[in-house]
Every structure is written in C-alpha cells, then in structure tokens.
Protein backbone atom coordinates (compact mmCIF):
# COMPACT_ATOMS: atom_id res chain seq x y z
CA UNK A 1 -12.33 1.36 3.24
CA UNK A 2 -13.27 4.80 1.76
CA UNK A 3 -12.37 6.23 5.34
CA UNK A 4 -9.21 4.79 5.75
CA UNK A 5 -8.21 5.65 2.20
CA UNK A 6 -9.35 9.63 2.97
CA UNK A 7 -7.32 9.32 6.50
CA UNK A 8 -4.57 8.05 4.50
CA UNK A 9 -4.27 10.94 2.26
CA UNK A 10 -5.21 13.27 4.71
CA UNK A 11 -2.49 12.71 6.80
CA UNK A 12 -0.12 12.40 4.44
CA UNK A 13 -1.05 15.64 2.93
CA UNK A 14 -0.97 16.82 6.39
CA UNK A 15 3.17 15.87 5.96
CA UNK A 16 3.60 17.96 3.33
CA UNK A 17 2.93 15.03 0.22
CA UNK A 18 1.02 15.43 -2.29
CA UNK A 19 -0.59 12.24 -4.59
CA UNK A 20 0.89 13.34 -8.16
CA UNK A 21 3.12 15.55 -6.46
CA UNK A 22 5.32 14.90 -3.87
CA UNK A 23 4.85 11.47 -4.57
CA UNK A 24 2.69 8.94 -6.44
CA UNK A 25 0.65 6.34 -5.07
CA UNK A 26 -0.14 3.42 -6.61
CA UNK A 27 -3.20 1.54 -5.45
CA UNK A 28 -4.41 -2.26 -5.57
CA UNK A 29 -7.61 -3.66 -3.56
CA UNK A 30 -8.36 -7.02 -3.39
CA UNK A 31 -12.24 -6.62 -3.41
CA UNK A 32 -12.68 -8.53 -0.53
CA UNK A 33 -10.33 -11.97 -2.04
CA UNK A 34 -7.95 -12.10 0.29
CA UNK A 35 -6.23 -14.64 -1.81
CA UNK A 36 -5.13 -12.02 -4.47
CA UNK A 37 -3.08 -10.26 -2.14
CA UNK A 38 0.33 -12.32 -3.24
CA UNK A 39 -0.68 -11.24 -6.65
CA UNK A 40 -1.41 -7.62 -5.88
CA UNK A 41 1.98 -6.89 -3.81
CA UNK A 42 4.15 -8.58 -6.49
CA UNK A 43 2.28 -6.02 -8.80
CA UNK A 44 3.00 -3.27 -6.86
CA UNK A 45 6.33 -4.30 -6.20
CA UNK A 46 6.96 -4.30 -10.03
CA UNK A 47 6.48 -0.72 -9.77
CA UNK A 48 9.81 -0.17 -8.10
CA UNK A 49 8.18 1.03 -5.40
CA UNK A 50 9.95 3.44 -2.27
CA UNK A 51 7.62 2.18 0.14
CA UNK A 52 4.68 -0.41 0.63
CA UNK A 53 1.50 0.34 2.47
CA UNK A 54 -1.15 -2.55 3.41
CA UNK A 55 -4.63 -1.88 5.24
CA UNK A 56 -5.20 -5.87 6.16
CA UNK A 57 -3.58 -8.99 8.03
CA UNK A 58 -3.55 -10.87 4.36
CA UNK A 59 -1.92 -7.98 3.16
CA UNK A 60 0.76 -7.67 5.55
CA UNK A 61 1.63 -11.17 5.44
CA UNK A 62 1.98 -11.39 1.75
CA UNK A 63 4.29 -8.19 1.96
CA UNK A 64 6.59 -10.19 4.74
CA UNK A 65 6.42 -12.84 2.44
CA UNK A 66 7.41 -10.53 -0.79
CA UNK A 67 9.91 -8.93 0.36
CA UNK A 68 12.73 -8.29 3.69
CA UNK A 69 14.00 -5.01 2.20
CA UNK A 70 11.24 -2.69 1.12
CA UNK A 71 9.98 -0.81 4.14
CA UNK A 72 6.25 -0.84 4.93
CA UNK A 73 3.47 0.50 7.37
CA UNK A 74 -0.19 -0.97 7.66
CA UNK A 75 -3.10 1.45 8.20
C-alpha cells in the first residue's frame, strides 16, 4: 500500500498539487476489514470532500453506494 500511496502523491505532485497546499488529503485505511469501508467513506464524505479516491473493489463499491454526485477515481 506504501507504493501506491507514494505513486499517488507523486503524481499528483507531478500536476502541480501539493498535500497541505494545493489541496488537502484526507486519508482512511481499512487495515485490511473490508467491512469498514461503508464506515470510512461516510467519514470522509463528512469532510465535504471535492473528490473521493479508493485503492480497492470494497472501496469502490461502498463509494457507488455513498454517493451518485461526488466524483471519484480508484488507484
């Protein structure tokens, strides 16, 4: 996970944003219970968030299930 996080950010900052910057980032992991992930993307859609980012199948279906408006990507 460390890799994708670094690629992440690297690309990103490769676009010209910065973490604490250009933007902010806010940042959930399940820890490997995939069964949080409803939990963790109403969390981070609390946060009044621009745009949602998932690295996992779980993830991406509990951000269809969250929410038709927000954009997101999965990485």
């Amino acid at each position: 996970m460390a890799v994708t996080n670094q690629a992440f950010f690297d690309g990103l900052s490769d676009a010209g944003y910065k973490d604490g910057g250009t933007m902010a980032v806010v940042f959930r992991t399940a820890e490997g219970n995939m069964g949080r992930m409803p939990q963790l993307i109403a969390q981070v859609l609390a946060e009044k968030v621009d745009y949602l980012v998932v690295s996992s199948s779980p993830g991406c279906a509990a951000a269809q299930k969250a929410t038709s408006t927000l954009p997101a990507g999965v990485v």
